[in-house]
Protein backbone atom coordinates (compact mmCIF):
# COMPACT_ATOMS: atom_id res chain seq x y z
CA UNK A 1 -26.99 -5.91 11.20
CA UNK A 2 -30.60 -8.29 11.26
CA UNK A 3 -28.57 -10.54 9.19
CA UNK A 4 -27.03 -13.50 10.37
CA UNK A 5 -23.05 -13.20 10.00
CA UNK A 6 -21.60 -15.38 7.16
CA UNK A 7 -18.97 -17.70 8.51
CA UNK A 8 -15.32 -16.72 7.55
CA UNK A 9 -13.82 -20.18 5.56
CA UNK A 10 -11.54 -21.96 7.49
CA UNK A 11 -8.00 -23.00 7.05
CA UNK A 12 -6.71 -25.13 4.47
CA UNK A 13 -5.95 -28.12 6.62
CA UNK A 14 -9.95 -27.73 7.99
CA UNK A 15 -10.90 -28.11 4.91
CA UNK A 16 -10.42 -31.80 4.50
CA UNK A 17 -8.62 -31.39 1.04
CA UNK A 18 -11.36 -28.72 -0.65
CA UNK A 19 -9.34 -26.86 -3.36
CA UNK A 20 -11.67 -23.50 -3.76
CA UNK A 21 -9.75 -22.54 -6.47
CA UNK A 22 -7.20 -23.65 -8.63
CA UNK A 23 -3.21 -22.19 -8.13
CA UNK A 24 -3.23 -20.65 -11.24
CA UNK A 25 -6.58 -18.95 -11.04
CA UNK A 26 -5.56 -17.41 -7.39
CA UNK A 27 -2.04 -16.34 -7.98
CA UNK A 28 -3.63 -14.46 -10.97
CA UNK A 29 -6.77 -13.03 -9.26
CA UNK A 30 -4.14 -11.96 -6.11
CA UNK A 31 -1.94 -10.24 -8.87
CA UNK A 32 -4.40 -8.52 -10.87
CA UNK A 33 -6.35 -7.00 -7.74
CA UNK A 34 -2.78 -5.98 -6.19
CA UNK A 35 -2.43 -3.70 -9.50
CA UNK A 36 -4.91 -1.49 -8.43
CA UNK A 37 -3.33 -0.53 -4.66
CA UNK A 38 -1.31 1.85 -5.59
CA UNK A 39 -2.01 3.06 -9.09
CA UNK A 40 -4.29 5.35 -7.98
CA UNK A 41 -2.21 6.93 -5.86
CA UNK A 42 0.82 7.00 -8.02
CA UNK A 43 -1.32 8.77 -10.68
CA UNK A 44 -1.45 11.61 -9.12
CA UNK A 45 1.73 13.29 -8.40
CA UNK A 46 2.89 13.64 -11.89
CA UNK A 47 -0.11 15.56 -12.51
CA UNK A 48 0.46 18.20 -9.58
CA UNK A 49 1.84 21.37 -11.41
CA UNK A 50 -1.39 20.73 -14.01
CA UNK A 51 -3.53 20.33 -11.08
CA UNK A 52 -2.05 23.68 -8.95
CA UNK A 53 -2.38 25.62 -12.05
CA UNK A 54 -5.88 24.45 -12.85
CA UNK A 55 -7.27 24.51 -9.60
CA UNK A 56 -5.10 26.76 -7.55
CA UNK A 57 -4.28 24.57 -5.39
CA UNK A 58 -1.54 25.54 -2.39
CA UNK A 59 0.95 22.57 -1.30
CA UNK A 60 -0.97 21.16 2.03
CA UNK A 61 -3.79 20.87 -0.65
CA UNK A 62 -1.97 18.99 -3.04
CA UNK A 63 -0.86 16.54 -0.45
CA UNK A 64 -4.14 15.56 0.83
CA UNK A 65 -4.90 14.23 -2.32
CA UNK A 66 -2.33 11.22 -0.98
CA UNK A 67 -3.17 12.03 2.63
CA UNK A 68 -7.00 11.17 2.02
CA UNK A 69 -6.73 7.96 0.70
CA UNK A 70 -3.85 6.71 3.07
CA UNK A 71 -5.90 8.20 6.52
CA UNK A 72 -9.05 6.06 4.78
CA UNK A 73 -6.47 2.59 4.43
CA UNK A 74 -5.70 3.73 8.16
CA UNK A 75 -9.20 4.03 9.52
CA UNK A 76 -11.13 1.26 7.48
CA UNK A 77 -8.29 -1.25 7.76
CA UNK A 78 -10.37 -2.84 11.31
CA UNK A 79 -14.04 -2.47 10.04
CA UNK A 80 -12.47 -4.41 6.88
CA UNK A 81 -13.01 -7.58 9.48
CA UNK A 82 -16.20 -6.76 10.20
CA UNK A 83 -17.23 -6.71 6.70
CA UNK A 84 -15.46 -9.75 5.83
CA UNK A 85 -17.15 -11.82 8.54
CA UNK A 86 -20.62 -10.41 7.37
CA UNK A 87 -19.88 -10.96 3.72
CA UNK A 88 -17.01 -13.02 3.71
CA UNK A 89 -13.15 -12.11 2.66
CA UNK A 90 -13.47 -12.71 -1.28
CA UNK A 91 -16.93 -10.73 -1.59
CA UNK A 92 -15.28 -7.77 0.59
CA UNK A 93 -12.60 -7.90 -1.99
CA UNK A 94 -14.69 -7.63 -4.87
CA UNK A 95 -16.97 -4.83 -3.09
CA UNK A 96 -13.65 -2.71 -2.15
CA UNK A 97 -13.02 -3.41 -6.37
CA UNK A 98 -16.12 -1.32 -6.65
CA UNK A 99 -15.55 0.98 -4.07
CA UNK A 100 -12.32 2.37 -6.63
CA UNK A 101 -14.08 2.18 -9.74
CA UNK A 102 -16.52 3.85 -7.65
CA UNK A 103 -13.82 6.71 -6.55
CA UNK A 104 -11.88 6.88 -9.88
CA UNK A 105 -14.75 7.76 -12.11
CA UNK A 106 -15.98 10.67 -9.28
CA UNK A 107 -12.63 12.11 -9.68
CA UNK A 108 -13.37 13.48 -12.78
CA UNK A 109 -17.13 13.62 -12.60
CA UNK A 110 -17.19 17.46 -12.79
CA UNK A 111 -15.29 20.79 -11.83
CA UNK A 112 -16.20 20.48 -8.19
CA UNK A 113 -12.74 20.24 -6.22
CA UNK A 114 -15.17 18.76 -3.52
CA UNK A 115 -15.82 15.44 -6.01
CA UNK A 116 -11.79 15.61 -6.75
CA UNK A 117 -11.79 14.68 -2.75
CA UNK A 118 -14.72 12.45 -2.50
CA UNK A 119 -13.56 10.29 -4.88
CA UNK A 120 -10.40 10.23 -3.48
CA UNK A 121 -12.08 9.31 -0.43
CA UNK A 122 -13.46 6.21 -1.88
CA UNK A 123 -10.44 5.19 -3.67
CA UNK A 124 -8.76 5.15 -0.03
CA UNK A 125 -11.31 3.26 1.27
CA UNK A 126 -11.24 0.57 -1.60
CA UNK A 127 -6.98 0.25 -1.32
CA UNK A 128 -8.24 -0.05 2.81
CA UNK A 129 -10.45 -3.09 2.65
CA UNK A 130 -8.50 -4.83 -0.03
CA UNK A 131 -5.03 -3.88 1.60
CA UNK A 132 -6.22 -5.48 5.14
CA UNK A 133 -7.66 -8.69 4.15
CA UNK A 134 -4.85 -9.65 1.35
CA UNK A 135 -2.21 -10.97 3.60
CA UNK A 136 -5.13 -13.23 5.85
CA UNK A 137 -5.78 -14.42 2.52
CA UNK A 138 -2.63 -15.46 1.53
CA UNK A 139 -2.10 -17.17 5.31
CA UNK A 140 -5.40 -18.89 4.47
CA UNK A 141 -4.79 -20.44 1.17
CA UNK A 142 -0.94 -20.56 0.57
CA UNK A 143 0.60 -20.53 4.88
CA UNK A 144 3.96 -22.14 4.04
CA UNK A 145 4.57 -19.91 0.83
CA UNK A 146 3.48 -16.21 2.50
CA UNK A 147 6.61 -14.79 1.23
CA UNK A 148 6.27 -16.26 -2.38
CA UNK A 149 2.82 -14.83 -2.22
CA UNK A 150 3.21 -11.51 -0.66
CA UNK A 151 6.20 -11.18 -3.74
CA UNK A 152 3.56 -12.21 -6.31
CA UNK A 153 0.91 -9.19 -4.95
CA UNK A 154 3.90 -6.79 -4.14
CA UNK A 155 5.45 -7.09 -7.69
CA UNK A 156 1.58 -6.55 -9.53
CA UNK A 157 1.59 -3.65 -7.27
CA UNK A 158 4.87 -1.80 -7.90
CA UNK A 159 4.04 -2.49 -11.79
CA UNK A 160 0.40 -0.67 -11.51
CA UNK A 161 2.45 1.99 -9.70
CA UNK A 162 5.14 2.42 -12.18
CA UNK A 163 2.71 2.55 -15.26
CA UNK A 164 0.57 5.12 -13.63
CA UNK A 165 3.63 7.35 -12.70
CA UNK A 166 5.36 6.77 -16.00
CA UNK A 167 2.15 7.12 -18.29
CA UNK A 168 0.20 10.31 -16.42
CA UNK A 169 1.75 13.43 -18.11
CA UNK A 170 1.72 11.76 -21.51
CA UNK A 171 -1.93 10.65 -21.37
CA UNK A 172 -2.67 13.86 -19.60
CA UNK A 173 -0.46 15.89 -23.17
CA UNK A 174 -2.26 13.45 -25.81
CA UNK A 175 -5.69 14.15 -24.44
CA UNK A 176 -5.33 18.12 -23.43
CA UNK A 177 -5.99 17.35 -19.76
CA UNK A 178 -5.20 15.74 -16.62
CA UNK A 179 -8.80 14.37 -15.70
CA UNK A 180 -8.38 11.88 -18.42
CA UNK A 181 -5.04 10.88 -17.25
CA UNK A 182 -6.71 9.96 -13.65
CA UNK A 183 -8.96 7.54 -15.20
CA UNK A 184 -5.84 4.97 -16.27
CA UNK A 185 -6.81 2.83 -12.93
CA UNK A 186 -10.08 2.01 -14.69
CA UNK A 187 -8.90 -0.40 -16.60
CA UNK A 188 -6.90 -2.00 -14.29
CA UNK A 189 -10.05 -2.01 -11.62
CA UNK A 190 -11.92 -4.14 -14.68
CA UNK A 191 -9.03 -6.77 -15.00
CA UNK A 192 -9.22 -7.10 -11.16
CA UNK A 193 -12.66 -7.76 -10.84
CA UNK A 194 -12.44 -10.11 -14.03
CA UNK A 195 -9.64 -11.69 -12.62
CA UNK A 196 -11.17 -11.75 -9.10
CA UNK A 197 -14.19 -13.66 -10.43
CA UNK A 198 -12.94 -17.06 -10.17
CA UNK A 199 -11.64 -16.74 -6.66
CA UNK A 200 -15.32 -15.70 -5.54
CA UNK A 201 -17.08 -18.42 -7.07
CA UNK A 202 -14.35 -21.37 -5.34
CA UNK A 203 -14.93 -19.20 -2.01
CA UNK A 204 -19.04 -19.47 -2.29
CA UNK A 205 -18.51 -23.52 -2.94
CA UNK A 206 -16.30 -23.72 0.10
CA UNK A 207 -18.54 -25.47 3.18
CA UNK A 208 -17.30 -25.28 7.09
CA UNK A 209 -16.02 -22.21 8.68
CA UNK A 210 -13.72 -20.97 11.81
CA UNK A 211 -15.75 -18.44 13.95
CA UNK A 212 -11.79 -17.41 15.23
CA UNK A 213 -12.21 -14.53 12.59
CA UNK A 214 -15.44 -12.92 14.21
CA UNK A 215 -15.55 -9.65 14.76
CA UNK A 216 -16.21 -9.14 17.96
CA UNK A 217 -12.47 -10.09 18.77
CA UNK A 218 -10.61 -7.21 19.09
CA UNK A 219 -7.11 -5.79 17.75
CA UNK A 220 -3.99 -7.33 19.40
CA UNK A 221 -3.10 -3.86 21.70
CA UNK A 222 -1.73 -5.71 24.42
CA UNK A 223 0.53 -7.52 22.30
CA UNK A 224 4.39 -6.15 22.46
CA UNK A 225 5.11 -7.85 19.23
CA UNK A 226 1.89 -6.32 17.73
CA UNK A 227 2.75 -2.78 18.58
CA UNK A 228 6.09 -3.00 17.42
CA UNK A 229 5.09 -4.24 13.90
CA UNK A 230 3.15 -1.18 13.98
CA UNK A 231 5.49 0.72 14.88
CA UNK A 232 7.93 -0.12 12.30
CA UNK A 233 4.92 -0.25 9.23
CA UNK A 234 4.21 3.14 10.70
CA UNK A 235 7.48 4.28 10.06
CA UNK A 236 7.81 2.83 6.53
CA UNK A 237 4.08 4.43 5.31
CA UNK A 238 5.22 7.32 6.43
CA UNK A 239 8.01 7.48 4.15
CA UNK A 240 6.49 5.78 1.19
CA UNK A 241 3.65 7.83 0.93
CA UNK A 242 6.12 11.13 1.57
CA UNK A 243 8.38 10.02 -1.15
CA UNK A 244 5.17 9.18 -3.36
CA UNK A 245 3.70 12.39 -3.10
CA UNK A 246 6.53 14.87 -3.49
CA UNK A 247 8.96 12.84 -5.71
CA UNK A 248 7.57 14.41 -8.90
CA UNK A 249 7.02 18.30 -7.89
CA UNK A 250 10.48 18.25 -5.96
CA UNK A 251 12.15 17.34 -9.42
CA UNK A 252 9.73 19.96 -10.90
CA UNK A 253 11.27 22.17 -8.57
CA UNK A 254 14.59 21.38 -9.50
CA UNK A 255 14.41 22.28 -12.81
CA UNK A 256 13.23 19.12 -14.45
CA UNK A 257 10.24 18.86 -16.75
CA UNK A 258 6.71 17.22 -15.59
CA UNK A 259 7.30 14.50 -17.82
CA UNK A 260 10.92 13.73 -17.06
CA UNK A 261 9.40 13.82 -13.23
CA UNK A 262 7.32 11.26 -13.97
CA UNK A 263 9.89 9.40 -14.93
CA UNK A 264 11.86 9.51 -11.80
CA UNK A 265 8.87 8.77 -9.84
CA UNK A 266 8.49 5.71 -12.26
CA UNK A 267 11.93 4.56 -11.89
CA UNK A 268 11.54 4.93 -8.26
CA UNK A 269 8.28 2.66 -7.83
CA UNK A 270 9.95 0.35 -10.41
CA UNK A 271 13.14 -0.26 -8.24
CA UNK A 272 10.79 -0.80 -6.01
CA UNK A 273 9.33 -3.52 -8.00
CA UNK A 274 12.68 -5.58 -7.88
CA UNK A 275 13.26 -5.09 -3.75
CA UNK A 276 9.49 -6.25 -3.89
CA UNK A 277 10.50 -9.80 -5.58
CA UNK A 278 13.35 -10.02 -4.39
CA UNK A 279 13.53 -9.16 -0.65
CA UNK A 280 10.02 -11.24 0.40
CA UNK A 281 12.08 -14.26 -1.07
CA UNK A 282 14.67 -14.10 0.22
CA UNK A 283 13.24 -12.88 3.54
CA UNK A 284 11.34 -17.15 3.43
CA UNK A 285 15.10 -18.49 4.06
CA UNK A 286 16.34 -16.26 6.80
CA UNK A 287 15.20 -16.95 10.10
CA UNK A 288 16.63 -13.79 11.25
CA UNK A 289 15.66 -10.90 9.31
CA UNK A 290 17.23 -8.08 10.93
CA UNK A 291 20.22 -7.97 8.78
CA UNK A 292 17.58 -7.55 5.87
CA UNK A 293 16.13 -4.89 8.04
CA UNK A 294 19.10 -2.64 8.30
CA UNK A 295 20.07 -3.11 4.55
CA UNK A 296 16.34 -1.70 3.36
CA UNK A 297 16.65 1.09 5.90
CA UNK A 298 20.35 1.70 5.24
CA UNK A 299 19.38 2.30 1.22
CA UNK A 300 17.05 4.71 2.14
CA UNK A 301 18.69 6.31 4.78
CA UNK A 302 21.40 6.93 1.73
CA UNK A 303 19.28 7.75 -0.96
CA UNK A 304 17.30 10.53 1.05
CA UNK A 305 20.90 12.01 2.18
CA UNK A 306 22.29 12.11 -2.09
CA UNK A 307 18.07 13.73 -2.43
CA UNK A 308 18.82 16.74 0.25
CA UNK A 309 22.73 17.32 -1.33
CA UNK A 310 22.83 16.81 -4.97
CA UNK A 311 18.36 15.87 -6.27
CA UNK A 312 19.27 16.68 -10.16
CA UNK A 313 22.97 15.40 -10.47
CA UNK A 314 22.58 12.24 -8.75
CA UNK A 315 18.84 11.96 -9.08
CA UNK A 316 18.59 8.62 -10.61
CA UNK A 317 20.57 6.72 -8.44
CA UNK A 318 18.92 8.14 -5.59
CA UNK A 319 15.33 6.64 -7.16
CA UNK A 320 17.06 3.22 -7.49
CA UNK A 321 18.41 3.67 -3.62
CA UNK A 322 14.86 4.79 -2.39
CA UNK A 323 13.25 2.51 -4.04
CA UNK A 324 14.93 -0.70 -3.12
CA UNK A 325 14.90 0.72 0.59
CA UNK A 326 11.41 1.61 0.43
CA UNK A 327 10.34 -1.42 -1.38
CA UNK A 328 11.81 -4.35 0.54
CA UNK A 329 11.15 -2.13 3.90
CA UNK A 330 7.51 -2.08 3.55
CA UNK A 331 7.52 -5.96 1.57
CA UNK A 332 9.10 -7.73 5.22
CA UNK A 333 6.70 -5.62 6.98
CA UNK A 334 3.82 -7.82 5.05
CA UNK A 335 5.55 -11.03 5.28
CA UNK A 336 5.71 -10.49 9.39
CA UNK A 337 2.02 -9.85 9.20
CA UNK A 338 1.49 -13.22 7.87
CA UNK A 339 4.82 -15.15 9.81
CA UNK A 340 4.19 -13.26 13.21
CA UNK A 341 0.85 -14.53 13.41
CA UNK A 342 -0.68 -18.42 14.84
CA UNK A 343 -3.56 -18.52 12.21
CA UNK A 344 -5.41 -16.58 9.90
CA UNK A 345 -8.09 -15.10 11.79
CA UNK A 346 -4.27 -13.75 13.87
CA UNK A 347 -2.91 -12.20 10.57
CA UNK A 348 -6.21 -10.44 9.87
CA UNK A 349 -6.40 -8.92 13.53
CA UNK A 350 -2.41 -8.27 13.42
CA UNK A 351 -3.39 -6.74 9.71
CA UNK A 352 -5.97 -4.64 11.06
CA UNK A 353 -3.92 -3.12 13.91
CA UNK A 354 -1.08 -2.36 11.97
CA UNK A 355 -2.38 -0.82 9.18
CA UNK A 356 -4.73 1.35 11.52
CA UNK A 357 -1.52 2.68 12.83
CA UNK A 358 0.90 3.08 10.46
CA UNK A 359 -1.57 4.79 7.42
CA UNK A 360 -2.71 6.96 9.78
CA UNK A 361 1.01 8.16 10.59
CA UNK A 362 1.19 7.54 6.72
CA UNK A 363 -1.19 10.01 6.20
CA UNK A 364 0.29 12.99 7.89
CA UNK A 365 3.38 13.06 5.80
CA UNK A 366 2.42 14.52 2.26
CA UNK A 367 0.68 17.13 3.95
CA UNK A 368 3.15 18.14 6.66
CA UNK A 369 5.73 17.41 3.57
CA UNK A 370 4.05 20.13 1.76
CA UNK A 371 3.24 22.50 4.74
CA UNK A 372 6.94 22.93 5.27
CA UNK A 373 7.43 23.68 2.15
CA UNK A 374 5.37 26.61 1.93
CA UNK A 375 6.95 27.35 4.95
CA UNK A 376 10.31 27.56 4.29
CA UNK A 377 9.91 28.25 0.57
CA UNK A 378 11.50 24.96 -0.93
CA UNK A 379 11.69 21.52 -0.29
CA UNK A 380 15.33 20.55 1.11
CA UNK A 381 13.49 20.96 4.76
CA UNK A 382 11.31 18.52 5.02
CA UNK A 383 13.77 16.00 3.05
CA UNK A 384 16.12 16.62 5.61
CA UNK A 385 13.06 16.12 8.13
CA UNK A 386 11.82 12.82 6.31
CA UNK A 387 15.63 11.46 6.85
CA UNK A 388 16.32 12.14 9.87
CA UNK A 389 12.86 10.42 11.19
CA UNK A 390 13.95 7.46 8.89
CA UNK A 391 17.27 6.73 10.62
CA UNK A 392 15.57 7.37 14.07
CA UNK A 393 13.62 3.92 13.29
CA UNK A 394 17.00 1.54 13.70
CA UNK A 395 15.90 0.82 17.44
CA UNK A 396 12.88 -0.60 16.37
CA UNK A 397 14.91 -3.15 13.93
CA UNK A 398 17.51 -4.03 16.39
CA UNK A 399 14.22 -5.48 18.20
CA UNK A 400 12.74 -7.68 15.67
CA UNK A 401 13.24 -10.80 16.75
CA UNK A 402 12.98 -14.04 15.00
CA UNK A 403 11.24 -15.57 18.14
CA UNK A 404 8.10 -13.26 18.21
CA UNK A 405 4.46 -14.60 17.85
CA UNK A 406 1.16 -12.97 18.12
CA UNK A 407 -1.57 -15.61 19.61
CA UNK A 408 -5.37 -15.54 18.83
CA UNK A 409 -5.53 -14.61 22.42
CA UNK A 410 -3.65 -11.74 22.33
């Protein structure tokens, strides 16, 4: 780029007492954008019978319509840096804001399944750039508080994801279609760039900067504690984004209406909400977390096993389990992005690595998910599949130690 690089703000105590923004203004701007990473995702899967029968699409098909957007959060998560040190974190926020309003609206721009995909496309990339730079963010401006933070953008998050799942088949019935129903995140996009406003103009008044976030420093591979953080992320996207995609149509299968599906998916991604609140704050007064660790895992470990033997009978208590498991798993994964890391330009790198890694094992899973299917005609297979690769991931908590660090020379 001919461009000089922008200089990437520097911490709060650099800053010599310079208050970009007030508390109020950021904890809203943080909680409006965090309602757009996952609502259009969660959009989707209630929609998937509409969407086979109008565009004939087979199950592998139907899951890259999660597996696109989570391989994009994957593979744009490290040039996320790159942008923010050209442009600087808040404007690559607001430019990843456009990016899904961007993605949403081609969704539905025609009757091309090829704009269906590229819009999805850009919607993954958006979710990438805004997903990566959140928790440096939060290390920059709030370091003491990440967990009351990373609660704050978790909860908006789960409540985008819950409306979405909740709302899609009745939007999609009032309006005689399901393209209208995909473009609910469009409202949500304009809150977050009105909200997001405020926290761009403090940012462009803020004077100094720390060249530690430059982006010529690279991701923390040789760091033990870095790969294992990735490891275990990479374990939790996987099943998130398994149980997001194939929630809905397994309950489908079963019997259940696409509406009631919704539903469960809804009450799934709102359990999720409470482990979301819940877990990152109580995860700020443990200095071992490991016990929390086991619990998450141990709820979903459960609620997969009632999914496989009994999906209808028991099927809302399994949401609840899954969702509390799947919720607080992947909220302590954020919090040890920001606590497992010396400074902000750390967190970013640590960010960037680990959500390279784990959405691009993320990514595989709706689409293997539905490839067994097809393959086996049904879907207790790959639920038994999904549970037995979730309770394979207890050696990675047993190693989570309290004492871990990554360094900005890592």
């Amino acid at each position: 780029m001919s461009t000089p690089a922008a200089p990437v703000p520097a911490p709060p105590s650099e800053r010599e007492g310079v208050r970009p923004v007030g508390v109020a203004l950021f904890v809203t701007g943080i909680a409006l954008v965090a309602l757009n990473l996952r609502t259009p995702l969660a959009v989707v899967p209630p929609l998937t019978s509409a969407l086979e029968d109008d565009l004939g699409l087979s199950g592998p098909a139907v899951g890259l319509l999660t597996t696109l957007p989570v391989l994009c959060m994957g593979l744009f998560a490290p040039p996320a840096q790159r942008l923010a040190h050209a442009h600087g974190r808040e404007a690559t926020v607001a430019l990843a804001l456009l990016s899904l309003l961007a993605g949403t609206l081609l969704r539905v721009a025609g009757d091309l399944l090829a704009l269906l995909y590229a819009g999805t496309l850009l919607v993954g990339v958006g979710i990438a750039l805004i997903g990566t730079l959140l928790p440096g963010i939060v290390k920059d401006y709030a370091p003491r508080r990440a967990g009351l933070l990373t609660a704050v953008y978790l909860s908006a998050m789960m409540v985008g994801a819950t409306a979405a799942s909740a709302l899609a088949v009745p939007l999609a019935d009032a309006a005689g279609s399901w393209r209208e129903a995909l473009l609910l995140p469009v409202v949500l996009v304009v809150a977050g760039l009105v909200g997001w406003a405020p926290v761009l103009r403090g940012a462009r008044r803020r004077l100094g900067g720390d060249r530690a976030d430059a982006p010529r420093r690279r991701l923390p591979w040789s760091s033990p504690t870095a790969r294992l953080l990735a490891a275990y992320l990479a374990a939790q996207s996987l099943l998130f984004y398994t149980e997001l995609a194939w929630i809905a149509p397994t309950f489908v299968e079963e019997g259940s209406t696409d509406e009631a599906a919704g539903v469960h998916l809804a009450a799934f991604m709102a359990s999720q909400l409470v482990a979301s609140v819940g877990v990152p704050l109580l995860a700020d007064r443990l200095r071992d977390r490991r016990p929390l660790l086991l619990g998450v895992v141990g709820l979903s470990v459960v609620g997969l096993a009632g999914l496989v033997l009994a999906p209808v009978g028991g099927g809302w208590a399994w949401m609840v389990l899954l969702g509390l498991g799947g919720g607080g798993g992947f909220a302590l994964g954020l919090v040890h992005l920001a606590d497992w890391a010396d400074t902000p330009a750390t967190s970013a790198r640590l960010s960037g690595l680990g959500f390279l890694v784990s959405y691009c094992v993320g990514a595989t899973g709706p689409t293997l998910f539905g490839a067994l299917r097809d393959a086996t005609g049904g879907v207790t297979a790959p639920w038994v599949a999904l549970l037995a690769l979730t309770a394979a991931s207890v050696p990675l908590l047993l190693r989570m130690t309290p004492d871990r660090l990554v360094r900005a020379t890592d």
